[in-house]
PDB file of N, CA and C in Angstrom:
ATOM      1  N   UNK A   1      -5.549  17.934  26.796  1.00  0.00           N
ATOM      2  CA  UNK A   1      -5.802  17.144  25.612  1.00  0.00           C
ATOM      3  C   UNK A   1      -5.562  15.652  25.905  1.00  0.00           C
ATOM      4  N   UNK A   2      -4.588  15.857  26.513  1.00  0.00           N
ATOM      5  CA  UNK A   2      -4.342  14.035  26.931  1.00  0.00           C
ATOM      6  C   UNK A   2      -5.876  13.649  27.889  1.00  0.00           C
ATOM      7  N   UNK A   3      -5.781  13.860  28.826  1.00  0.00           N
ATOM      8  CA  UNK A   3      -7.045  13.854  29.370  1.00  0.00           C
ATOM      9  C   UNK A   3      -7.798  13.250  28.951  1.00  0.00           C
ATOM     10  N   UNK A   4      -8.660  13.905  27.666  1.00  0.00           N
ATOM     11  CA  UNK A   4      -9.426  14.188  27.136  1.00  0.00           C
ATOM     12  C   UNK A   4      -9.237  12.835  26.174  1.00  0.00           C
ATOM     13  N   UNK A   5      -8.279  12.838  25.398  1.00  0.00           N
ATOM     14  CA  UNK A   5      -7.727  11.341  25.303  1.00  0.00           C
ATOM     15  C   UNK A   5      -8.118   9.759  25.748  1.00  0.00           C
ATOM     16  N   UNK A   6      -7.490  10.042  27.123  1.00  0.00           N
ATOM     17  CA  UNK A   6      -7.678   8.673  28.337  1.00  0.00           C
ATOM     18  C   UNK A   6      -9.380   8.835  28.032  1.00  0.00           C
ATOM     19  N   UNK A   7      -9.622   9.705  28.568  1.00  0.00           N
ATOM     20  CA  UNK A   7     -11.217   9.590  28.937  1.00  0.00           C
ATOM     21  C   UNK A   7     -11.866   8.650  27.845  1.00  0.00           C
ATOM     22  N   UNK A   8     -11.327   8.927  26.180  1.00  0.00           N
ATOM     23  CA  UNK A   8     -12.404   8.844  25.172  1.00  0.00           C
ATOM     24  C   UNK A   8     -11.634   7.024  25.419  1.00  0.00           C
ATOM     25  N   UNK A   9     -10.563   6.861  25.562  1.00  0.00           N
ATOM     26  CA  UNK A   9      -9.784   5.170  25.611  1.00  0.00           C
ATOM     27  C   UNK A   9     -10.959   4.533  26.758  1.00  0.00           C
ATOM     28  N   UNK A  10     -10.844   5.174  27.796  1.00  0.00           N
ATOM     29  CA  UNK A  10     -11.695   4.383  28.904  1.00  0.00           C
ATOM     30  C   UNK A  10     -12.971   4.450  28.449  1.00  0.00           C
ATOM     31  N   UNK A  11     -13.583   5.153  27.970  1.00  0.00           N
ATOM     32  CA  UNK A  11     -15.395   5.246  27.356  1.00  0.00           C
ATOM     33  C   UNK A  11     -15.308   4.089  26.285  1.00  0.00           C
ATOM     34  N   UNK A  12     -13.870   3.915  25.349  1.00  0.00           N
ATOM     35  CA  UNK A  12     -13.977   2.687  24.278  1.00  0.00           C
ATOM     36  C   UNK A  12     -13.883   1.377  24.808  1.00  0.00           C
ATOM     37  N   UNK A  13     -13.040   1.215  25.972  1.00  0.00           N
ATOM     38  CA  UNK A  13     -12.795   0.178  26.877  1.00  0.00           C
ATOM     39  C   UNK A  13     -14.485  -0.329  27.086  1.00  0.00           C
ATOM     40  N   UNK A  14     -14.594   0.529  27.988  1.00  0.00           N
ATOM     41  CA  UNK A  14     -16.016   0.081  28.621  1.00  0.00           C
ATOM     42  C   UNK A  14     -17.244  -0.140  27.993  1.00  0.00           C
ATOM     43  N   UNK A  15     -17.050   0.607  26.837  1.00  0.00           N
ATOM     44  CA  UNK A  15     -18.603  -0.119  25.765  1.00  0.00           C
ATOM     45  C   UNK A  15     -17.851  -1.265  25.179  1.00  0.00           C
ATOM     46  N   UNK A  16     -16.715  -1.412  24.730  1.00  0.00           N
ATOM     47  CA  UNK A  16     -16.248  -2.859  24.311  1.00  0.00           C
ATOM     48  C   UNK A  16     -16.317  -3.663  25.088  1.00  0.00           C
ATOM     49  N   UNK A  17     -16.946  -3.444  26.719  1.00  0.00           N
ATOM     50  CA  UNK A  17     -17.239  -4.839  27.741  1.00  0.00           C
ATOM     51  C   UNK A  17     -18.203  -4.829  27.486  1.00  0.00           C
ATOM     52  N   UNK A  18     -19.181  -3.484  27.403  1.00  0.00           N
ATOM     53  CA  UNK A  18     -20.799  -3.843  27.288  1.00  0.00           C
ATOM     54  C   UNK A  18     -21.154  -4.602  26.459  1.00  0.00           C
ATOM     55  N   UNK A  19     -20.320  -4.185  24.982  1.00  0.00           N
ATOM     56  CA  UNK A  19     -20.628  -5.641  24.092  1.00  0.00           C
ATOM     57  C   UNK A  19     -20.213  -7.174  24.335  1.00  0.00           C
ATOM     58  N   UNK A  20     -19.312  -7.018  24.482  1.00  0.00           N
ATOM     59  CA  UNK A  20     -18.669  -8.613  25.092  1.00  0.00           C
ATOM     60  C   UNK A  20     -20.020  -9.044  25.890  1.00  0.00           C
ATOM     61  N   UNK A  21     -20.628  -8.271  26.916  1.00  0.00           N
ATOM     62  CA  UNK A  21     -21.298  -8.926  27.858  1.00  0.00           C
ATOM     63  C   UNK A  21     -22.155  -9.299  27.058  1.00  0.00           C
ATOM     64  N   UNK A  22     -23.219  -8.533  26.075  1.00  0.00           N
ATOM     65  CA  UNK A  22     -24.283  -8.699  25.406  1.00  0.00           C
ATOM     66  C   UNK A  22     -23.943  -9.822  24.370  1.00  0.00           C
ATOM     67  N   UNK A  23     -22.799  -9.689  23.841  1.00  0.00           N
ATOM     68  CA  UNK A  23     -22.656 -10.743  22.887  1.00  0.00           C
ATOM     69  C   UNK A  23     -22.791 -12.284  23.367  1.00  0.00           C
ATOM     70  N   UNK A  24     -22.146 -12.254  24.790  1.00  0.00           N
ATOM     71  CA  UNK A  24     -22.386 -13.639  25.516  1.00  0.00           C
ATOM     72  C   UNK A  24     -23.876 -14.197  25.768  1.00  0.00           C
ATOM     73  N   UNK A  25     -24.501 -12.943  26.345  1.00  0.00           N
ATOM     74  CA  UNK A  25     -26.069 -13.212  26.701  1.00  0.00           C
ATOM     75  C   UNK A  25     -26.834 -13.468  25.187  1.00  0.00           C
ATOM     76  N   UNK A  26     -26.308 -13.239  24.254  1.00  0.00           N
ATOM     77  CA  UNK A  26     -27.294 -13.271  22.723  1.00  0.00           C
ATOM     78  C   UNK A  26     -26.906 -14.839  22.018  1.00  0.00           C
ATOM     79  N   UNK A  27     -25.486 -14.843  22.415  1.00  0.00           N
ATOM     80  CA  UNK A  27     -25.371 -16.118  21.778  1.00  0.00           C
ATOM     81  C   UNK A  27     -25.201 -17.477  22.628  1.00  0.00           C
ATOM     82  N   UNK A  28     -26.722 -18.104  23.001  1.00  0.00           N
ATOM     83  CA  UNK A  28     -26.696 -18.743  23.704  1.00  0.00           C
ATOM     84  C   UNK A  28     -27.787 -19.869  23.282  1.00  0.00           C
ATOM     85  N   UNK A  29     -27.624 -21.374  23.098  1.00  0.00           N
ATOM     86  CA  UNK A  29     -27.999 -22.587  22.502  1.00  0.00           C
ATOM     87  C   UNK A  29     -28.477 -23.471  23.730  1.00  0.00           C
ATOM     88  N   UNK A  30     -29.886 -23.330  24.024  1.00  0.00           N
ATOM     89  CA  UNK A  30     -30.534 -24.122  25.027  1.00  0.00           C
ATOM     90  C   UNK A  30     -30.316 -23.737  26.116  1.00  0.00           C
ATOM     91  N   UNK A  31     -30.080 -22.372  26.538  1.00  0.00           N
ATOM     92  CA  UNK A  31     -29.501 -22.243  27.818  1.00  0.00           C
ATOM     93  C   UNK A  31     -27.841 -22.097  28.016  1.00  0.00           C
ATOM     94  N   UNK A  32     -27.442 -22.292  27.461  1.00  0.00           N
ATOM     95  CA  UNK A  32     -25.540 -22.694  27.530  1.00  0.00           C
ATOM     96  C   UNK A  32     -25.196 -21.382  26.203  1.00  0.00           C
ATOM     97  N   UNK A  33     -23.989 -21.032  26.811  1.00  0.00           N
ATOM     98  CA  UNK A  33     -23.546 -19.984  26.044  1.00  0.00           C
ATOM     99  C   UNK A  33     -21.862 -20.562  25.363  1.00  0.00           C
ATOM    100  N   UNK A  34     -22.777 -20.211  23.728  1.00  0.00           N
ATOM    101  CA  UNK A  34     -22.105 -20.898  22.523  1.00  0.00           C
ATOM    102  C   UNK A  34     -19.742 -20.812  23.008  1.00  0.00           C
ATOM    103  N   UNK A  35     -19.416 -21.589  22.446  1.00  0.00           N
ATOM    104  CA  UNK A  35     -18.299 -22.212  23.144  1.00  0.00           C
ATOM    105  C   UNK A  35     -17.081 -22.449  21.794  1.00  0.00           C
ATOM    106  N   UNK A  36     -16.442 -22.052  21.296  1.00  0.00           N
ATOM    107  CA  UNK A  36     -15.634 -22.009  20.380  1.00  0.00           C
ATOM    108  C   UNK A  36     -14.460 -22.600  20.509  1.00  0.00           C
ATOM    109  N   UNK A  37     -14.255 -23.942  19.929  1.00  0.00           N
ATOM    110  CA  UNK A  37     -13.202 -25.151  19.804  1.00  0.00           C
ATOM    111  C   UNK A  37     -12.089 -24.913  18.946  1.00  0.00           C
ATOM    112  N   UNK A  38     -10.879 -24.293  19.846  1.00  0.00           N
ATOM    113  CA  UNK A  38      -9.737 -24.032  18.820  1.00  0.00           C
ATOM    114  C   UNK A  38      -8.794 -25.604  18.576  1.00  0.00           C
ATOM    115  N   UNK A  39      -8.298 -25.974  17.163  1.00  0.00           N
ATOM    116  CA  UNK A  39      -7.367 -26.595  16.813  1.00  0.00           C
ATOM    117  C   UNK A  39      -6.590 -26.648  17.697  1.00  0.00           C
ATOM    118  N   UNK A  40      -6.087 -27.844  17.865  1.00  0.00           N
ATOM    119  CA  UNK A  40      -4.514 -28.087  18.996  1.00  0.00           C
ATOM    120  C   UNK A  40      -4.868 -27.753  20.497  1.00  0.00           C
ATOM    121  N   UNK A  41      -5.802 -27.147  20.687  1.00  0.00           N
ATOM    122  CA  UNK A  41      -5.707 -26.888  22.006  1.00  0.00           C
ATOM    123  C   UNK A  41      -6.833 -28.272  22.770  1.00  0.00           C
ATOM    124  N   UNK A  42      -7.428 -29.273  21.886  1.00  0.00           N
ATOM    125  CA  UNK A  42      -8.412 -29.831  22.929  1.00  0.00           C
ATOM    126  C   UNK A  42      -7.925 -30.952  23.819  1.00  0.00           C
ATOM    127  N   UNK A  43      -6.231 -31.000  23.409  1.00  0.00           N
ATOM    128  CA  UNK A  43      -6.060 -31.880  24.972  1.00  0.00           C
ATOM    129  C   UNK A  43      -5.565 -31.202  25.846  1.00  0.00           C
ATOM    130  N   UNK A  44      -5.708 -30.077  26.006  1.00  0.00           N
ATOM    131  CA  UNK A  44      -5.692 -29.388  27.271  1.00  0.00           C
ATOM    132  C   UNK A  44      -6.579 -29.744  28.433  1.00  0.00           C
ATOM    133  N   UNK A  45      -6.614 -29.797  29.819  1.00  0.00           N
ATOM    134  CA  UNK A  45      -7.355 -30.244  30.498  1.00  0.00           C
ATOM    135  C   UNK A  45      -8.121 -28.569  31.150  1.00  0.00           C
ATOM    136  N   UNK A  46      -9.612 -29.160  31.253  1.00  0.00           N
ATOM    137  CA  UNK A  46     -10.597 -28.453  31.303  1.00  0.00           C
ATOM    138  C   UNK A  46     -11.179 -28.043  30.069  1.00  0.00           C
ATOM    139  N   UNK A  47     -11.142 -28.453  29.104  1.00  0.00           N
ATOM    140  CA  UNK A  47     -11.149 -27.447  27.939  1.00  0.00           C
ATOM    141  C   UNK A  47     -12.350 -28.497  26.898  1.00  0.00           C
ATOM    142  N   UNK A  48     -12.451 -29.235  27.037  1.00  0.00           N
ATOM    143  CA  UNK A  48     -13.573 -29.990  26.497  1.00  0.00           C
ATOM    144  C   UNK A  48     -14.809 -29.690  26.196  1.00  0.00           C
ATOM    145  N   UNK A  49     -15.176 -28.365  26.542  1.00  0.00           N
ATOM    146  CA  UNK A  49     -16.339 -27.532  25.972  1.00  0.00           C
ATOM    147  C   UNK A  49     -15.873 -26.455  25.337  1.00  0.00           C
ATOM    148  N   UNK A  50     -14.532 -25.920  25.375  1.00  0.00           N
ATOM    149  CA  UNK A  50     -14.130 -24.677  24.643  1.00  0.00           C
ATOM    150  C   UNK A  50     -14.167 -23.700  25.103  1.00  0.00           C
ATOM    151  N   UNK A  51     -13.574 -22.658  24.603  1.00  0.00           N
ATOM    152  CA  UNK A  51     -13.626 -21.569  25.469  1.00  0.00           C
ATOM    153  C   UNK A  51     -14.943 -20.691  24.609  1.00  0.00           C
ATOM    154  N   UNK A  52     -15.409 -19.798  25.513  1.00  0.00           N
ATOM    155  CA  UNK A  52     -16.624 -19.091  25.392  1.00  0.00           C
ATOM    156  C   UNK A  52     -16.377 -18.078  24.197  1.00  0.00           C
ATOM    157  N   UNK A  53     -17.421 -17.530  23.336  1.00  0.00           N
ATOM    158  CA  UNK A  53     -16.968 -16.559  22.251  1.00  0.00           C
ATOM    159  C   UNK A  53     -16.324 -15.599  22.578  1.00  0.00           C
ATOM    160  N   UNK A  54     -16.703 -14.750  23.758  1.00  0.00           N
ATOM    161  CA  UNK A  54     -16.408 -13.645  24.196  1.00  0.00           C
ATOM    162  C   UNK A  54     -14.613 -13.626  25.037  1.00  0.00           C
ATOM    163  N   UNK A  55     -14.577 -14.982  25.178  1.00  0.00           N
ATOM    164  CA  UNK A  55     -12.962 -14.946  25.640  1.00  0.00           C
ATOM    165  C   UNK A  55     -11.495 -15.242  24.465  1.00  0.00           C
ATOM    166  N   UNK A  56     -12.577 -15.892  23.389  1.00  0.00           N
ATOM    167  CA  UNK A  56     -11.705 -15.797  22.008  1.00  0.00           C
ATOM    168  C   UNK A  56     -11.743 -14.642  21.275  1.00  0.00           C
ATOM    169  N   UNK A  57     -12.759 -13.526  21.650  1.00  0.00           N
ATOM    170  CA  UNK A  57     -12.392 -12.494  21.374  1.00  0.00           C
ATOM    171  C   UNK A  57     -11.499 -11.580  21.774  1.00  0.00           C
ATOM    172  N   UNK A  58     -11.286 -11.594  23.500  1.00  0.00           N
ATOM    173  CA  UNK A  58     -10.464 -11.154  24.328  1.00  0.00           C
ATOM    174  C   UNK A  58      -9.227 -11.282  23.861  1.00  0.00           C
ATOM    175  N   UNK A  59      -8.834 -12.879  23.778  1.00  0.00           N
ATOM    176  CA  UNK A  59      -7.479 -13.086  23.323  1.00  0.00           C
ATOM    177  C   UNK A  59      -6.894 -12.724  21.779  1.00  0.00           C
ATOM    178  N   UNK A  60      -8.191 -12.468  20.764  1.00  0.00           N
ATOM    179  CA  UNK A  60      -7.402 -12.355  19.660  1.00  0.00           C
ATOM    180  C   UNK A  60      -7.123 -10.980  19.404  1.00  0.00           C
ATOM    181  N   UNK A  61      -8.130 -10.123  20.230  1.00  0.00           N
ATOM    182  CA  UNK A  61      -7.546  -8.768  20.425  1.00  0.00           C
ATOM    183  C   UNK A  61      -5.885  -8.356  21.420  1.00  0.00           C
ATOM    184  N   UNK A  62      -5.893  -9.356  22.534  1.00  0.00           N
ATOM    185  CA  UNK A  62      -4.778  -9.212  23.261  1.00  0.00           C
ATOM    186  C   UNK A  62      -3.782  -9.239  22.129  1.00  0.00           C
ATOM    187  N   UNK A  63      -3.726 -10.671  21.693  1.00  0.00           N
ATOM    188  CA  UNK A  63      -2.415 -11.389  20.710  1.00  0.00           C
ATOM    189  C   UNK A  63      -2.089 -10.356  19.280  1.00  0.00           C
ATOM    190  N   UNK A  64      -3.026  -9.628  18.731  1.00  0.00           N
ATOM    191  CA  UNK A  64      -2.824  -8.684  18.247  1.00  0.00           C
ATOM    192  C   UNK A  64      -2.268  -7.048  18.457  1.00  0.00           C
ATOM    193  N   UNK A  65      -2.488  -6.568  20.183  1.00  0.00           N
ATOM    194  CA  UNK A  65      -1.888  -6.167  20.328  1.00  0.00           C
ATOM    195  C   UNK A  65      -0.708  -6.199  20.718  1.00  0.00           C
ATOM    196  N   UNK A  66      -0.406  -7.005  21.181  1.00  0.00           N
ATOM    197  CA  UNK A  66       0.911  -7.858  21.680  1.00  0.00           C
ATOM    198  C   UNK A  66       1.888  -7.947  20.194  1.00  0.00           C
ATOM    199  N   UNK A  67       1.580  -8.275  19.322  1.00  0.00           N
ATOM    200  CA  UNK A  67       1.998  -8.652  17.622  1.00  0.00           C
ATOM    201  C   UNK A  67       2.827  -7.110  17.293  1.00  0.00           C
ATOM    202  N   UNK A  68       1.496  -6.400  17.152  1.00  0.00           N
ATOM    203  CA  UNK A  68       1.674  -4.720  17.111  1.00  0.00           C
ATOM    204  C   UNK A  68       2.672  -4.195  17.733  1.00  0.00           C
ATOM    205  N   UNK A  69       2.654  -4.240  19.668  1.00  0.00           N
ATOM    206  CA  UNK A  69       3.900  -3.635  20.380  1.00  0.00           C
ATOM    207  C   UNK A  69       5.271  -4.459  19.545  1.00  0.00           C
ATOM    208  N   UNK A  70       5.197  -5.200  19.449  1.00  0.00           N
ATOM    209  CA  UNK A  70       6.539  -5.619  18.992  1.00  0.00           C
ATOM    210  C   UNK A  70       6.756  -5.639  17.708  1.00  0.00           C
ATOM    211  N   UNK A  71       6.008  -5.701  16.968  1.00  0.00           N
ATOM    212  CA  UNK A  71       6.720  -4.902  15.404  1.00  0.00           C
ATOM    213  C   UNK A  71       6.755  -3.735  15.814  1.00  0.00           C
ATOM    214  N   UNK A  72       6.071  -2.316  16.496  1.00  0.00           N
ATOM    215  CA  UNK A  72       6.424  -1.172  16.571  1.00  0.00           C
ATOM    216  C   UNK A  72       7.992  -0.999  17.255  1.00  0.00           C
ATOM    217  N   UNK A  73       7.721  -1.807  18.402  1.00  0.00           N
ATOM    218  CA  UNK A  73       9.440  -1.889  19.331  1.00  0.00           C
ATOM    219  C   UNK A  73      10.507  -2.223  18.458  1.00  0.00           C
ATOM    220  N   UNK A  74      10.233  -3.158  16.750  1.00  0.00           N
ATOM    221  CA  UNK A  74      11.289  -3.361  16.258  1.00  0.00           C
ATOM    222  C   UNK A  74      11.856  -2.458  15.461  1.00  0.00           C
ATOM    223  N   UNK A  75      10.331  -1.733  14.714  1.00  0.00           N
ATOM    224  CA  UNK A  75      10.609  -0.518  14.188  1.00  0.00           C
ATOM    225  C   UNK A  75      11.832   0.585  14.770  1.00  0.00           C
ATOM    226  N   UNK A  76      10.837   0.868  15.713  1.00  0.00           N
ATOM    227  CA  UNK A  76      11.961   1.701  16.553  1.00  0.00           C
ATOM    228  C   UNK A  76      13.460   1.566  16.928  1.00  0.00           C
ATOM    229  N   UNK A  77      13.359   0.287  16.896  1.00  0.00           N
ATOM    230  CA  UNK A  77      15.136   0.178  17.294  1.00  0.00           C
ATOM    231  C   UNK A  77      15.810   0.240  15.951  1.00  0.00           C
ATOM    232  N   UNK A  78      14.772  -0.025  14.887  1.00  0.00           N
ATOM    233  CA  UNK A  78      15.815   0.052  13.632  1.00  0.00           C
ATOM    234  C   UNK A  78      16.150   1.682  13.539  1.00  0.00           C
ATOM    235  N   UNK A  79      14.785   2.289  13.958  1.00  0.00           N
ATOM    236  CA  UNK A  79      15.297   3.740  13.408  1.00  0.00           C
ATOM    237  C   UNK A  79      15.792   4.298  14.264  1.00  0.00           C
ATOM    238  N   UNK A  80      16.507   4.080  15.516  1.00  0.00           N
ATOM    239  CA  UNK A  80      17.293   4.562  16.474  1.00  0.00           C
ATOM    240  C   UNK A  80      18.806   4.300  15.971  1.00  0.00           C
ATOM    241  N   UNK A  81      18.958   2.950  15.365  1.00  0.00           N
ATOM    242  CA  UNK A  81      19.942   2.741  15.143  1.00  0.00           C
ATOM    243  C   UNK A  81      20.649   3.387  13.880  1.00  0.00           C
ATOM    244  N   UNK A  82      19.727   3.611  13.014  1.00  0.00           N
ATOM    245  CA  UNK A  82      20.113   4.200  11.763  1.00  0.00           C
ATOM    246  C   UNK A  82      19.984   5.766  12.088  1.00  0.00           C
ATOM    247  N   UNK A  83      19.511   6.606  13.221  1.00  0.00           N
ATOM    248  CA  UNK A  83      19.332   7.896  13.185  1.00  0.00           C
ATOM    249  C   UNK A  83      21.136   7.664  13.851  1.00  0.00           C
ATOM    250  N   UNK A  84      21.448   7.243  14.968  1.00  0.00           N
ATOM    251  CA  UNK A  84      22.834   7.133  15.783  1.00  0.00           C
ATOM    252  C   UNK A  84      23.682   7.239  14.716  1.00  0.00           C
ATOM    253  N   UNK A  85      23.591   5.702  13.701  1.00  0.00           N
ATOM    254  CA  UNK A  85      24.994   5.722  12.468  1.00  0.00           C
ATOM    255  C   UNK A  85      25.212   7.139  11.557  1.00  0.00           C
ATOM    256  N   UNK A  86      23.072   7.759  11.147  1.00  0.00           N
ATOM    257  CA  UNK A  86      23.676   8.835  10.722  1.00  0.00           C
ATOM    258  C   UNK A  86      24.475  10.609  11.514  1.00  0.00           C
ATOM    259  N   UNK A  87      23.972  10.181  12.684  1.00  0.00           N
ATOM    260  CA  UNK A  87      24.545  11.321  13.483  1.00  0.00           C
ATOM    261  C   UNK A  87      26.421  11.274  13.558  1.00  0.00           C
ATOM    262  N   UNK A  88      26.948   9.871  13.512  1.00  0.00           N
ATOM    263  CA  UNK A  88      27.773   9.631  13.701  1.00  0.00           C
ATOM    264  C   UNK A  88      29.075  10.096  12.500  1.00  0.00           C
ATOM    265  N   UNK A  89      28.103   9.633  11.382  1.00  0.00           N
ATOM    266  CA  UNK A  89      28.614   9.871   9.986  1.00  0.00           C
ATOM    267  C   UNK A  89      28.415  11.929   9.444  1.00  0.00           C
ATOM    268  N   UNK A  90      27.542  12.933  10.565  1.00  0.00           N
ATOM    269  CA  UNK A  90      27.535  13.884  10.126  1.00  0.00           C
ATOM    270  C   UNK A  90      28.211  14.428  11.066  1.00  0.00           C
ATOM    271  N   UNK A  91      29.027  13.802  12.585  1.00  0.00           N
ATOM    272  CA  UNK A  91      30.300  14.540  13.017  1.00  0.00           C
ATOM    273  C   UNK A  91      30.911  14.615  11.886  1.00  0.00           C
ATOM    274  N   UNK A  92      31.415  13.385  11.938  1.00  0.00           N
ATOM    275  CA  UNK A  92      32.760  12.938  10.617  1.00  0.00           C
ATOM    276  C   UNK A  92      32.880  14.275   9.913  1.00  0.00           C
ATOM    277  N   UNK A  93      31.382  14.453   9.063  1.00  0.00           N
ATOM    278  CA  UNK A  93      31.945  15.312   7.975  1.00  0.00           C
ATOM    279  C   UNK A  93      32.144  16.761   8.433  1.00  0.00           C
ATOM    280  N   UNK A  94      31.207  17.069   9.478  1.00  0.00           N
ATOM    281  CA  UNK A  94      31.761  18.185  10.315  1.00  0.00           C
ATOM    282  C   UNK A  94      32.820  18.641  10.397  1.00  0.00           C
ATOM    283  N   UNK A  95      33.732  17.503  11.080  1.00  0.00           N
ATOM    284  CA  UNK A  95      35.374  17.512  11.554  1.00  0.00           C
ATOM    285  C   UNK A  95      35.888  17.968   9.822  1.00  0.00           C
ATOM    286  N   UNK A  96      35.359  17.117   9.123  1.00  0.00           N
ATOM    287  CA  UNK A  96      36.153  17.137   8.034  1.00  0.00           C
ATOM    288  C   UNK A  96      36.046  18.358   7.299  1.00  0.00           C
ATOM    289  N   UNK A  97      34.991  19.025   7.916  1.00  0.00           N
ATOM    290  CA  UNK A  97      34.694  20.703   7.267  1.00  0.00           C
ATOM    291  C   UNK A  97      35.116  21.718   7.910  1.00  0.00           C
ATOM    292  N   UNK A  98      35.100  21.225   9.460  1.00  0.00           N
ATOM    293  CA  UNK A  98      36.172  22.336  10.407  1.00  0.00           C
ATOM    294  C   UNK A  98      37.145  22.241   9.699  1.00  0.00           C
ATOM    295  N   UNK A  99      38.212  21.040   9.240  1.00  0.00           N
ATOM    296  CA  UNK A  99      39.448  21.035   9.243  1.00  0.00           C
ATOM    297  C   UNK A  99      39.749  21.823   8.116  1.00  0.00           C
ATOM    298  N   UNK A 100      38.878  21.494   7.080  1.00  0.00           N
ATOM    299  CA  UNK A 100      38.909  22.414   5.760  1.00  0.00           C
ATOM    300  C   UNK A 100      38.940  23.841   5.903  1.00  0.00           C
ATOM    301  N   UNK A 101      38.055  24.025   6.858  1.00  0.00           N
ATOM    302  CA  UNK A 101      37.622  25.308   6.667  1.00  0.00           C
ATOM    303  C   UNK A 101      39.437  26.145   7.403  1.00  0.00           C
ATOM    304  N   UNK A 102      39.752  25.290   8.364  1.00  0.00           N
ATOM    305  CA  UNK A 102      40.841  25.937   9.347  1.00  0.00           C
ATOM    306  C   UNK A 102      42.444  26.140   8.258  1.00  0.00           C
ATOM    307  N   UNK A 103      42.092  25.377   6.824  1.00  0.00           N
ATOM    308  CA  UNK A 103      43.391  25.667   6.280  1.00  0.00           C
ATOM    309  C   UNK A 103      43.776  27.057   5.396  1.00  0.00           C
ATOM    310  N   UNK A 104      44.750  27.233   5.121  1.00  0.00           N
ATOM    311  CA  UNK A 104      45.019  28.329   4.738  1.00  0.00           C
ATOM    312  C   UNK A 104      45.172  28.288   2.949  1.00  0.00           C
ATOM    313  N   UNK A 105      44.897  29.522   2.664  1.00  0.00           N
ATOM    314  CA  UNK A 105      44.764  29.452   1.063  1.00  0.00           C
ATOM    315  C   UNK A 105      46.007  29.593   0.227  1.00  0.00           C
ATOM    316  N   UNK A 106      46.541  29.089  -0.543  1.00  0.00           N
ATOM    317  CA  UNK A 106      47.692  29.100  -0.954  1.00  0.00           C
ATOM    318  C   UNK A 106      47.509  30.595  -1.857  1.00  0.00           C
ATOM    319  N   UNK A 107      48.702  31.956  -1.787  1.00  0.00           N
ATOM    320  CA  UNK A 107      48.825  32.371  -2.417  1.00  0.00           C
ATOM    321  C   UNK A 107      49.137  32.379  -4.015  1.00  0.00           C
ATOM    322  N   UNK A 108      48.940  31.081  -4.528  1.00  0.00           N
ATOM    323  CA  UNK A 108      49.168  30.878  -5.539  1.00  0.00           C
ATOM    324  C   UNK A 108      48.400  30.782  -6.883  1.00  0.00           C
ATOM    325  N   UNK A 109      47.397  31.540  -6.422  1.00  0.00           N
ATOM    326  CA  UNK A 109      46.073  32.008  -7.458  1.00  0.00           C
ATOM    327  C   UNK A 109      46.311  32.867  -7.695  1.00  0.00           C
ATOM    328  N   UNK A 110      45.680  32.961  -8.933  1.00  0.00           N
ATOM    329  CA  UNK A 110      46.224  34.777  -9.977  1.00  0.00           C
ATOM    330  C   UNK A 110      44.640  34.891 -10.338  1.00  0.00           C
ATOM    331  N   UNK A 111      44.060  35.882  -9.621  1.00  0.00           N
ATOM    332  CA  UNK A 111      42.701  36.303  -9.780  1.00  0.00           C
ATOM    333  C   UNK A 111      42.392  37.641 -10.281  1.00  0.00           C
ATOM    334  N   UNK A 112      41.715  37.387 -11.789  1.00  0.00           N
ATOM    335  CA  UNK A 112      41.609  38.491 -12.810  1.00  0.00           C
ATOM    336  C   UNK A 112      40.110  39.197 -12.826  1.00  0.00           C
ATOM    337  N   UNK A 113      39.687  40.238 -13.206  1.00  0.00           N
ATOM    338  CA  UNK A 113      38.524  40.620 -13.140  1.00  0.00           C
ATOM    339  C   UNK A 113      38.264  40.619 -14.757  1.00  0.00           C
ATOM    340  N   UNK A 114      39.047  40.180 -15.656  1.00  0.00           N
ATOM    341  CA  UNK A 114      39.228  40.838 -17.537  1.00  0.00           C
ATOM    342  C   UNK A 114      37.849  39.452 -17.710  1.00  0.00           C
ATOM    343  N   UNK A 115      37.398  39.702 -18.591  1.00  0.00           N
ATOM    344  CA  UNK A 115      36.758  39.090 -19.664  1.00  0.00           C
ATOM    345  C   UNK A 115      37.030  38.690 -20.802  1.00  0.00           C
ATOM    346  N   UNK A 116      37.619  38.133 -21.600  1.00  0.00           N
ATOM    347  CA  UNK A 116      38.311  37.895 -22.627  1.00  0.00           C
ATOM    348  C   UNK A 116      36.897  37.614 -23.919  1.00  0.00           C
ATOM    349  N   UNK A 117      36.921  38.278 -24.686  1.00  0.00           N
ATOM    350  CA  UNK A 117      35.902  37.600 -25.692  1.00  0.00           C
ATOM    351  C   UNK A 117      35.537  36.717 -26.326  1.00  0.00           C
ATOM    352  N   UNK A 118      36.920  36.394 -26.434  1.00  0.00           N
ATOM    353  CA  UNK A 118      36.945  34.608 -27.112  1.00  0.00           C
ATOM    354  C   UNK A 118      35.976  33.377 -25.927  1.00  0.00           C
ATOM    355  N   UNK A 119      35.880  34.214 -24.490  1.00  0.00           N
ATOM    356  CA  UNK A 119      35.576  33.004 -24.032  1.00  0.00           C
ATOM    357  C   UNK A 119      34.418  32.987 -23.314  1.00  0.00           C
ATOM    358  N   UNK A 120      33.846  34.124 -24.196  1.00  0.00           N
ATOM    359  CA  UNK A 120      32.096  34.444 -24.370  1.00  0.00           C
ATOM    360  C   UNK A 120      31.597  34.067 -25.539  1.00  0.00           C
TER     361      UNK A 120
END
């Protein structure tokens, strides 16, 4: 099943290049392939034409998964930490139910089988 899995990830991989490629070859203005100018970045050097559509797609898929692993990684540590405190907190009551359980009953109960009517 995993397998079977990878396989269908690598078949999504690889038509998501086929498009990338096609998308580059379609969107193209006189010959030159269209070029997308992000904010803040144009005094970077080399960058005076922008980066290509198909590589601002690359990255906003990267930066999103990147976003994702680490809210999931934070997830997880919260619920590691809260599964530990509660494991910790159901020794406790454990101990505290062995200990109960290990004491002895005081003979000092008077246990009747009568029914009294008044208290029906």
């Amino acid at each position: 099943m995993k397998l079977i899995k990878y396989l269908v990830w690598i078949l999504l991989l690889m038509g998501s290049l086929v498009f990338l490629v096609q998308l580059n070859e379609l969107n193209q203005f006189e010959g030159n392939a269209l070029a997308i100018k992000i904010p803040f970045l144009t005094d970077m050097p080399d960058y005076e034409n922008g980066f290509n559509v198909w590589m601002v797609l690359v990255m906003t898929l990267t930066a999103g998964v990147i976003i994702g692993f680490l809210l999931a990684l934070f997830q997880i540590i919260s619920h590691k930490s809260e599964v530990f405190s509660l494991k910790s907190k159901l020794r406790r009551v454990q101990v505290e139910l062995d200990s109960l359980r290990n004491e002895s009953i005081e003979d000092d109960f008077v246990l009747t089988d009568e029914v009294d009517d008044e208290t029906l």
